[in-house]
Protein backbone atom coordinates (compact mmCIF):
# COMPACT_ATOMS: atom_id res chain seq x y z
CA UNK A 1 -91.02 71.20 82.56
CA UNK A 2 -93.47 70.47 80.22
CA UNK A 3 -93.93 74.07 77.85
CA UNK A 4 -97.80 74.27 77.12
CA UNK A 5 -97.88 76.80 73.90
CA UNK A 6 -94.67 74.80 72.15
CA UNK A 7 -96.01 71.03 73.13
CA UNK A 8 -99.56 71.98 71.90
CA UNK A 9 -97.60 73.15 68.52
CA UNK A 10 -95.45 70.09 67.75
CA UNK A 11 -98.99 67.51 69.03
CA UNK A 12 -101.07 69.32 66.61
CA UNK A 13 -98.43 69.38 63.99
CA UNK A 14 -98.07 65.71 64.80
CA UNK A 15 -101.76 64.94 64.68
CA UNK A 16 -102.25 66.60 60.83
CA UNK A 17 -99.26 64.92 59.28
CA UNK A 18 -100.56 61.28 60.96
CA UNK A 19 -103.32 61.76 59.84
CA UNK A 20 -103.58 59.12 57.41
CA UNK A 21 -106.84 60.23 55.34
CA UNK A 22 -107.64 62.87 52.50
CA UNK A 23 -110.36 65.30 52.62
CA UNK A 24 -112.86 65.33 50.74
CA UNK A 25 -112.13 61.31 50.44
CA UNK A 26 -114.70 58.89 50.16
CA UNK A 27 -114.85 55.84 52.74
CA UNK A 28 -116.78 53.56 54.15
CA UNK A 29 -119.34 54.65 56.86
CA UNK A 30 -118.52 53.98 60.62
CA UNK A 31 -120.58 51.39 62.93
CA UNK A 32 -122.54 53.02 65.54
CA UNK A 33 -120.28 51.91 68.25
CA UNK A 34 -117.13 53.69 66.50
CA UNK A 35 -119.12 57.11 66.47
CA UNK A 36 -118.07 59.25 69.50
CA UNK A 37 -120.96 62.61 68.48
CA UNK A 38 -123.03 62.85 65.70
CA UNK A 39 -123.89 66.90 65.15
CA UNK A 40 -126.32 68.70 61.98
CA UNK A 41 -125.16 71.15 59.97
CA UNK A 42 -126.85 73.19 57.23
CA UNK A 43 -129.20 69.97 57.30
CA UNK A 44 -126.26 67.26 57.18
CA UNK A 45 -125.07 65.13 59.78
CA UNK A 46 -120.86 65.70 61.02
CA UNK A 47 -119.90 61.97 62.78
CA UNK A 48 -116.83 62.00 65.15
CA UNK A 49 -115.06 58.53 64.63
CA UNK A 50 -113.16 56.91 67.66
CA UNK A 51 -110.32 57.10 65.18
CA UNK A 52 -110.37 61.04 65.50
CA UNK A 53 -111.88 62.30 61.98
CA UNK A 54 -114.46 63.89 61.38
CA UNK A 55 -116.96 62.43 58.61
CA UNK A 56 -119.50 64.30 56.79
CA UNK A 57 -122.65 62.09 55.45
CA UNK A 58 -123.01 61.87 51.59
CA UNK A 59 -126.00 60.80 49.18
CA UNK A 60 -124.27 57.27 49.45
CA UNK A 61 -125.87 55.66 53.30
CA UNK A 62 -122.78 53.69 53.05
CA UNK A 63 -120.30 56.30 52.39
CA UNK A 64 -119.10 58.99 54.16
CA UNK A 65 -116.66 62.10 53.25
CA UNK A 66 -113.77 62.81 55.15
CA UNK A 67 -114.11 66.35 56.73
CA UNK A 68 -110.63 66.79 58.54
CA UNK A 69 -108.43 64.90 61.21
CA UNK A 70 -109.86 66.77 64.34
CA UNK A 71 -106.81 64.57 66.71
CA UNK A 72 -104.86 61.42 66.36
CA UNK A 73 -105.70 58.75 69.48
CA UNK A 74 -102.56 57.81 69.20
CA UNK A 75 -100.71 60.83 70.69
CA UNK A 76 -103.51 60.45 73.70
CA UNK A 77 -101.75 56.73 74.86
CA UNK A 78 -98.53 57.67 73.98
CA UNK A 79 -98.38 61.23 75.92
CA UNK A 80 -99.60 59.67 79.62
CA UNK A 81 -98.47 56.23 81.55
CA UNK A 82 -100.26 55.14 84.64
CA UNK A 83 -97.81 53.27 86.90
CA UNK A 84 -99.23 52.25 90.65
CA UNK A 85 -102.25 54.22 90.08
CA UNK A 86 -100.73 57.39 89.65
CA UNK A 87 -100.88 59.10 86.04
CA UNK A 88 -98.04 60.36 84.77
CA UNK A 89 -97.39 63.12 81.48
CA UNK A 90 -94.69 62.12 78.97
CA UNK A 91 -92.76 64.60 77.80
CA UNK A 92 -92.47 64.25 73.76
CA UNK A 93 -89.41 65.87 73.83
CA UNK A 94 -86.91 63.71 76.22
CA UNK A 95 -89.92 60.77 77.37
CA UNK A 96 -89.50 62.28 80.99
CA UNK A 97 -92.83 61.91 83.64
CA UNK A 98 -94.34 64.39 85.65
CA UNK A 99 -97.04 63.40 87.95
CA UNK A 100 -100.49 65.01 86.58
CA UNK A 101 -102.12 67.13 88.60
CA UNK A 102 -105.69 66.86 90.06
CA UNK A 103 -105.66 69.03 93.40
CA UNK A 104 -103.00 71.82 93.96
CA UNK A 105 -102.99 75.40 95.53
CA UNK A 106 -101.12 78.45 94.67
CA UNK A 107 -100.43 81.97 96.14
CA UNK A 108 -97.75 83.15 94.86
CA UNK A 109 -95.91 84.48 98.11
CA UNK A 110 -92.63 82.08 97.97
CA UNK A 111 -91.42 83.67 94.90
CA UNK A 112 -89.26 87.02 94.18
CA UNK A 113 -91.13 90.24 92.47
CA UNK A 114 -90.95 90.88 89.08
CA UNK A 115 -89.62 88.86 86.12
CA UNK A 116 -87.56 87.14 88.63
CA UNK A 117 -90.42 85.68 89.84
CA UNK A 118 -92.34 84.58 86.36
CA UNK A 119 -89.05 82.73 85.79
CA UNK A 120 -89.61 80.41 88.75
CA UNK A 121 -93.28 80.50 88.71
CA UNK A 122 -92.57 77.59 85.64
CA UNK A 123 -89.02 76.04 87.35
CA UNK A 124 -89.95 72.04 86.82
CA UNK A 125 -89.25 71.85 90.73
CA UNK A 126 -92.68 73.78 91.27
CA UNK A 127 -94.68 71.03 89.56
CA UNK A 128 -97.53 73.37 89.02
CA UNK A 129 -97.00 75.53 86.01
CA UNK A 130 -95.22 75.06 83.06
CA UNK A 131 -95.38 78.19 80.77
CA UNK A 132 -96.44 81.59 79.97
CA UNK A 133 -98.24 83.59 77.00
CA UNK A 134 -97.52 87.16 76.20
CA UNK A 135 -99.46 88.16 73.12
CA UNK A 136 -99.43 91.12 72.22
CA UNK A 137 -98.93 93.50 68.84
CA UNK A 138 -95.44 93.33 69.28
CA UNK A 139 -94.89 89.82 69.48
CA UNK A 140 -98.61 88.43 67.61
CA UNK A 141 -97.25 85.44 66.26
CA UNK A 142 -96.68 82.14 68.03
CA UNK A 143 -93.17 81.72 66.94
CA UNK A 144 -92.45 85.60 68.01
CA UNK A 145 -94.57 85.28 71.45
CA UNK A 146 -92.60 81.36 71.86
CA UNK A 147 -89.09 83.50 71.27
CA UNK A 148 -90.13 86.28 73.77
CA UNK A 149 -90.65 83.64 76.31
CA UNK A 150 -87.86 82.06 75.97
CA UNK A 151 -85.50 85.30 75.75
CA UNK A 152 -87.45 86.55 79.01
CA UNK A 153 -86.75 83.14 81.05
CA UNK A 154 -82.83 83.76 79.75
CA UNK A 155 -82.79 87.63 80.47
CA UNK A 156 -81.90 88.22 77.08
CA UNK A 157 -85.04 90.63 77.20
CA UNK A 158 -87.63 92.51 79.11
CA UNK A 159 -91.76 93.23 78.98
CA UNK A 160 -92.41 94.81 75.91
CA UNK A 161 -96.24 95.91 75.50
CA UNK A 162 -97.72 92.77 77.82
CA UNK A 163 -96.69 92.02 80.88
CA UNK A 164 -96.90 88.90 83.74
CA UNK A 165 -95.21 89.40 86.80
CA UNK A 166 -95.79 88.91 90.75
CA UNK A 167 -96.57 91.98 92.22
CA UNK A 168 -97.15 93.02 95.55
CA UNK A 169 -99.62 95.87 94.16
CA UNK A 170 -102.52 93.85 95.50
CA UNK A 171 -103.11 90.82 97.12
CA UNK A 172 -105.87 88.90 98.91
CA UNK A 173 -103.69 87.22 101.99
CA UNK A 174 -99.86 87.51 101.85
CA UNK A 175 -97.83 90.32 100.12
CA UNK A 176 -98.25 89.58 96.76
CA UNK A 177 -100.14 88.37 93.79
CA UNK A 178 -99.86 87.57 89.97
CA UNK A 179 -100.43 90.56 88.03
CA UNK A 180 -101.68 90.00 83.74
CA UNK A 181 -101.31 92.80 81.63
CA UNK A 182 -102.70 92.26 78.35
CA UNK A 183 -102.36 95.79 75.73
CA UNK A 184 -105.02 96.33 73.43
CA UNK A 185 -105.24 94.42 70.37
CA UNK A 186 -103.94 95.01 66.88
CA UNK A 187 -106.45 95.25 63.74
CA UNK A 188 -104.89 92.39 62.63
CA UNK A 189 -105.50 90.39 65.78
CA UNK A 190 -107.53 88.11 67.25
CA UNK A 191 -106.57 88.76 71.01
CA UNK A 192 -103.93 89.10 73.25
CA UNK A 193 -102.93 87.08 76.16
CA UNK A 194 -100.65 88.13 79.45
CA UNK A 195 -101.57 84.32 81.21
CA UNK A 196 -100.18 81.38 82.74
CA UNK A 197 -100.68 77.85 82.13
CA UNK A 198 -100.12 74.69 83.30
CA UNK A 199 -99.89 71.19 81.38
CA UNK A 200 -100.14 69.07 84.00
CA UNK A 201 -103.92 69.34 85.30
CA UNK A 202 -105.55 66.01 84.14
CA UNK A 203 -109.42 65.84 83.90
CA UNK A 204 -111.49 63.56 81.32
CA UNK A 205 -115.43 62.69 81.01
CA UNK A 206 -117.17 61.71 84.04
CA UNK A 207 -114.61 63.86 86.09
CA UNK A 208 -115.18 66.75 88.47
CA UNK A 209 -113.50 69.91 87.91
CA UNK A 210 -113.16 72.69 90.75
CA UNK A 211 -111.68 76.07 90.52
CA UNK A 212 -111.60 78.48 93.03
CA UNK A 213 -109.52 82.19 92.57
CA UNK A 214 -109.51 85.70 93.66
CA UNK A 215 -109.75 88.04 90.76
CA UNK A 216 -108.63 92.16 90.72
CA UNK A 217 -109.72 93.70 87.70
CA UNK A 218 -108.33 97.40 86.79
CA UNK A 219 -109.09 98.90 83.25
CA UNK A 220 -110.75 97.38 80.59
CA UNK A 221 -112.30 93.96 81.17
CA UNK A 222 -110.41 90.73 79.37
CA UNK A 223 -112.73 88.64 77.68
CA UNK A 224 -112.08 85.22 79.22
CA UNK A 225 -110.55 84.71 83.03
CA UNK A 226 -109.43 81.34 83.14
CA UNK A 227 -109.65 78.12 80.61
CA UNK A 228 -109.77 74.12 80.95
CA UNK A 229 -108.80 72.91 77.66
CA UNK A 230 -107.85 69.98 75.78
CA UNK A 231 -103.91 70.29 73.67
CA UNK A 232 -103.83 67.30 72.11
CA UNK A 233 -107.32 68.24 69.29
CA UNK A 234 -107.68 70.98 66.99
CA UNK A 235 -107.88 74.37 68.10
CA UNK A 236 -107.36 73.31 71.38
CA UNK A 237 -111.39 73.15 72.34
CA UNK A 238 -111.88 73.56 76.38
CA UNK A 239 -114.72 75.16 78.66
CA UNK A 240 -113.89 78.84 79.78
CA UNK A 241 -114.64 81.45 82.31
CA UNK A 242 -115.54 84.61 80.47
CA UNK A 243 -117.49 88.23 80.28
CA UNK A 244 -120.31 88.46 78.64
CA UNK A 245 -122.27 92.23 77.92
CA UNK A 246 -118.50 93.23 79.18
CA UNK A 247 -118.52 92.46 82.86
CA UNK A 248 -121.05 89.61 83.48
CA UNK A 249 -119.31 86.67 83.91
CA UNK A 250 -120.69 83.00 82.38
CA UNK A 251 -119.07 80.13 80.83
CA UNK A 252 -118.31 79.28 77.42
CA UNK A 253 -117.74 75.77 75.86
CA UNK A 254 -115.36 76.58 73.40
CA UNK A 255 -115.95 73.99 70.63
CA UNK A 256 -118.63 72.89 68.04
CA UNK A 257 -121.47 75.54 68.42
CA UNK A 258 -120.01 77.00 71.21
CA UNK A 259 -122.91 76.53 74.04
CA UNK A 260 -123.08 79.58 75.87
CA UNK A 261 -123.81 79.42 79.93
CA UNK A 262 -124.78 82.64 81.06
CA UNK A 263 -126.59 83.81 84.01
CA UNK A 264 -130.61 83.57 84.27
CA UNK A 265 -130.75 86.29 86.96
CA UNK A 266 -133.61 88.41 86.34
CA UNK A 267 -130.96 90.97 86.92
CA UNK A 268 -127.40 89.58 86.25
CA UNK A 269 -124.83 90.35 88.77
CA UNK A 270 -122.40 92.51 87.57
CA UNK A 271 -118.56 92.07 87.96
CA UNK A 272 -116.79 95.06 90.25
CA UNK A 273 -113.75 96.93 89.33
CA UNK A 274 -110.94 98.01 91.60
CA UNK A 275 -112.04 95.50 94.64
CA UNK A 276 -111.08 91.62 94.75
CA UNK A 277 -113.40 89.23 93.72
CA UNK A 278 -113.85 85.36 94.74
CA UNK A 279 -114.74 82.84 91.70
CA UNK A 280 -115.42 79.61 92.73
CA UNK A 281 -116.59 77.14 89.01
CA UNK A 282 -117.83 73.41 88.89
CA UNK A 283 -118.08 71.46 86.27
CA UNK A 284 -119.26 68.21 85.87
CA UNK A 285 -117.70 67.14 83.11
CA UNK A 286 -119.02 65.54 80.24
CA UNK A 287 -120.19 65.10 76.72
CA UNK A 288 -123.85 64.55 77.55
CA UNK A 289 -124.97 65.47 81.14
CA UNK A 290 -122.31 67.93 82.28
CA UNK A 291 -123.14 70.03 84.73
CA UNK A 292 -122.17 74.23 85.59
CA UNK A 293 -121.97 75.88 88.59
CA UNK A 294 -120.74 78.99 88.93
CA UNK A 295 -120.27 81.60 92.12
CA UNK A 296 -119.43 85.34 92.57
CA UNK A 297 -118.53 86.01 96.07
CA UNK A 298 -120.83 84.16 97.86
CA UNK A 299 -123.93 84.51 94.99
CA UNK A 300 -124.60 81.66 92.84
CA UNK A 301 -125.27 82.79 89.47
CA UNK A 302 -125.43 80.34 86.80
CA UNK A 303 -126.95 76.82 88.11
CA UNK A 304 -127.43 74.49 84.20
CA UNK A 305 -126.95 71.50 82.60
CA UNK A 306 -125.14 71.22 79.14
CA UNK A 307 -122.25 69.98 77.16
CA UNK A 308 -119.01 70.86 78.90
CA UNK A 309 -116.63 68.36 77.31
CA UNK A 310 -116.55 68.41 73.61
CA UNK A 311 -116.81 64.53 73.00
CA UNK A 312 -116.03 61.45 75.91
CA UNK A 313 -112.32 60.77 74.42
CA UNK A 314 -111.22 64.46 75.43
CA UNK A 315 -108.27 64.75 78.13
CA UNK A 316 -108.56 68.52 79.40
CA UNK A 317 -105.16 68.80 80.08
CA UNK A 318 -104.13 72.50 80.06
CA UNK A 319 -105.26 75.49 82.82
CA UNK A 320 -104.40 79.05 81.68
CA UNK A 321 -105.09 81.36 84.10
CA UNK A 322 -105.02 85.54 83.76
CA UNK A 323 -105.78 87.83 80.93
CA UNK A 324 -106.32 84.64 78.48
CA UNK A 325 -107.82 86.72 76.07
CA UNK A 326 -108.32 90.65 75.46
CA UNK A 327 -110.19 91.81 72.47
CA UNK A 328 -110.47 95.38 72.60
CA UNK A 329 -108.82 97.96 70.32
CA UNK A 330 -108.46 100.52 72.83
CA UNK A 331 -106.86 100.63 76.62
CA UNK A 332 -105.99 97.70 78.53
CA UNK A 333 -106.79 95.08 80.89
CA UNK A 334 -104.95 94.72 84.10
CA UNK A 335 -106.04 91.35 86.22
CA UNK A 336 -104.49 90.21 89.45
CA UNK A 337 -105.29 86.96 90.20
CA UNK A 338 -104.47 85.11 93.91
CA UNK A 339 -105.12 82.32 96.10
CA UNK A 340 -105.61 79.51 92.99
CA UNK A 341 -107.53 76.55 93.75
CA UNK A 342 -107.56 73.45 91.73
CA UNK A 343 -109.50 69.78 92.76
CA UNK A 344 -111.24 66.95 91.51
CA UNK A 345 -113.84 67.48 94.33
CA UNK A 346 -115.44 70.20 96.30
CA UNK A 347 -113.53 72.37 98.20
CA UNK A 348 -113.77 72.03 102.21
């Protein structure tokens, strides 16, 4: 199966060293028709090139400055096939397809307990997930979190201070759901992570995205419940569910100036502890007239138009799902999360 955190890695490694230019460089200014955004900062304008750099305008109209190598278009083509109208990943690794995926379910109830069941949760025969984050201050780094994963999947070790597991504490339907445990962070952190993710979803501009899951929340609230982003660019920009004010929820475009999406309620609806909740997200996606919709149990609370795919070239192609991020310095966030729902149109 295709491993989200180590793939991302090696693209984005593979994107810098391809990319071909020099900051700070000089070169001649793009045609309108090769500019994907054009953005103003501090009074100048930022151009995204179809060729994936970023330019910055100088005193020179026909020059422009090189700002950095935000993705390579190259790795795009070469990392999907489309073969009888299906679309297919490559693996980088070994060239091997998996079928993307636009719709799929999951409940967790056909696998074992424990860390016997995070191990199959990502077995290549599910076709649904491919990988796992623990982040925690044990294990902050990517290379110490991308060892821990790998010695839990071969039992050479066990949880340490973040935990992912299925767990029949609570569930919605069945006997089980997937339980995130992400410990408070470290002063020299960023976040933490107990989530699971999945390379395979497959939405671009002009696409639908639906997401529908039943949330548990016990301790301390995680910042950010579920994210749609895109591997293959920098810093891995994407549209998120998260807390704002600590427990209301909105949405967050994670990328340029960060448009925020959160609730115009005259009084925003506030998100429970210690009960299950149902999230159900749309979003129209794209770089100019996206579109959010976003439910709480059966209440509609955020209803707005806005950017909700960084630029039209953008493949979201990772779903992490869980405690995706946990900012606090003290306690922790427990989230059990069941009955996943994932679609290119609305559910029935």
């Amino acid at each position: 199966m295709l491993n989200n955190s180590i793939s991302g890695c090696c693209l984005l490694v593979t994107l810098i060293a391809m990319a071909g230019c020099r900051r700070d460089e000089l070169v001649s200014a793009l045609s309108e028709k090769q500019i994907q955004f054009t953005v103003e900062q501090d009074g100048t304008k930022m151009h995204l090139g179809d060729d994936g750099v970023l330019y910055r305008e100088s005193n020179d109209p026909a020059k422009w400055i090189v700002v950095d190598k935000v993705y390579d278009p190259a790795v795009f083509e070469k990392s999907y096939v489309t073969v009888d109208d299906k679309v297919f990943r490559v693996s980088p690794d070994n060239g091997k397809r998996y079928e993307v995926l636009r719709q799929f379910q999951e409940d967790f109830e056909d696998l074992p307990t424990g860390k016997a069941g995070l191990k199959e949760i990502i077995d290549e025969g599910r076709n649904r997930w491919g990988s796992f984050t623990l982040q925690s201050p044990r294990k902050s780094s990517v290379s110490e979190y991308v060892q821990l994963r790998n010695d839990l999947i071969s039992g050479k070790s066990d949880f340490l201070d973040a935990r992912l597991e299925v767990s029949p504490e609570q569930h919605v339907s069945g006997k089980v759901a997937l339980r995130c445990e992400a410990p408070a962070r470290s002063d020299s952190m960023v976040t933490c992570k107990a989530s699971l993710s999945s390379p395979l979803v497959y939405f671009k501009n002009g696409d639908d995205f639906w997401y529908e899951a039943y949330y548990y929340i016990e301790g301390s609230f995680p910042l950010t419940l579920a994210d749609l982003e895109c591997e293959f660019v920098k810093n891995h920009p994407g549209i998120r569910l998260r807390f704002y004010d600590t427990n209301v929820l909105g949405v967050e475009l994670k990328a340029l100036e960060k448009p925020q999406f959160e609730q115009a309620l005259s009084e925003p609806i506030r998100f429970p502890k210690n009960c299950w909740v149902r999230v159900r997200a749309h979003f129209h996606l794209s770089a100019f007239d996206g579109y959010i919709e976003v439910w709480q149990d059966d209440q509609k609370i955020i209803d707005t138009a806005g950017m909700t795919i960084p630029f039209p070239a953008t493949i979201y192609n990772s779903l992490e799902i869980g405690a995706s991020a946990f900012s606090e310095t003290d306690g922790k966030s427990v989230v059990f999360v069941d009955d996943v729902r994932v679609s290119d149109r609305p559910f029935e």
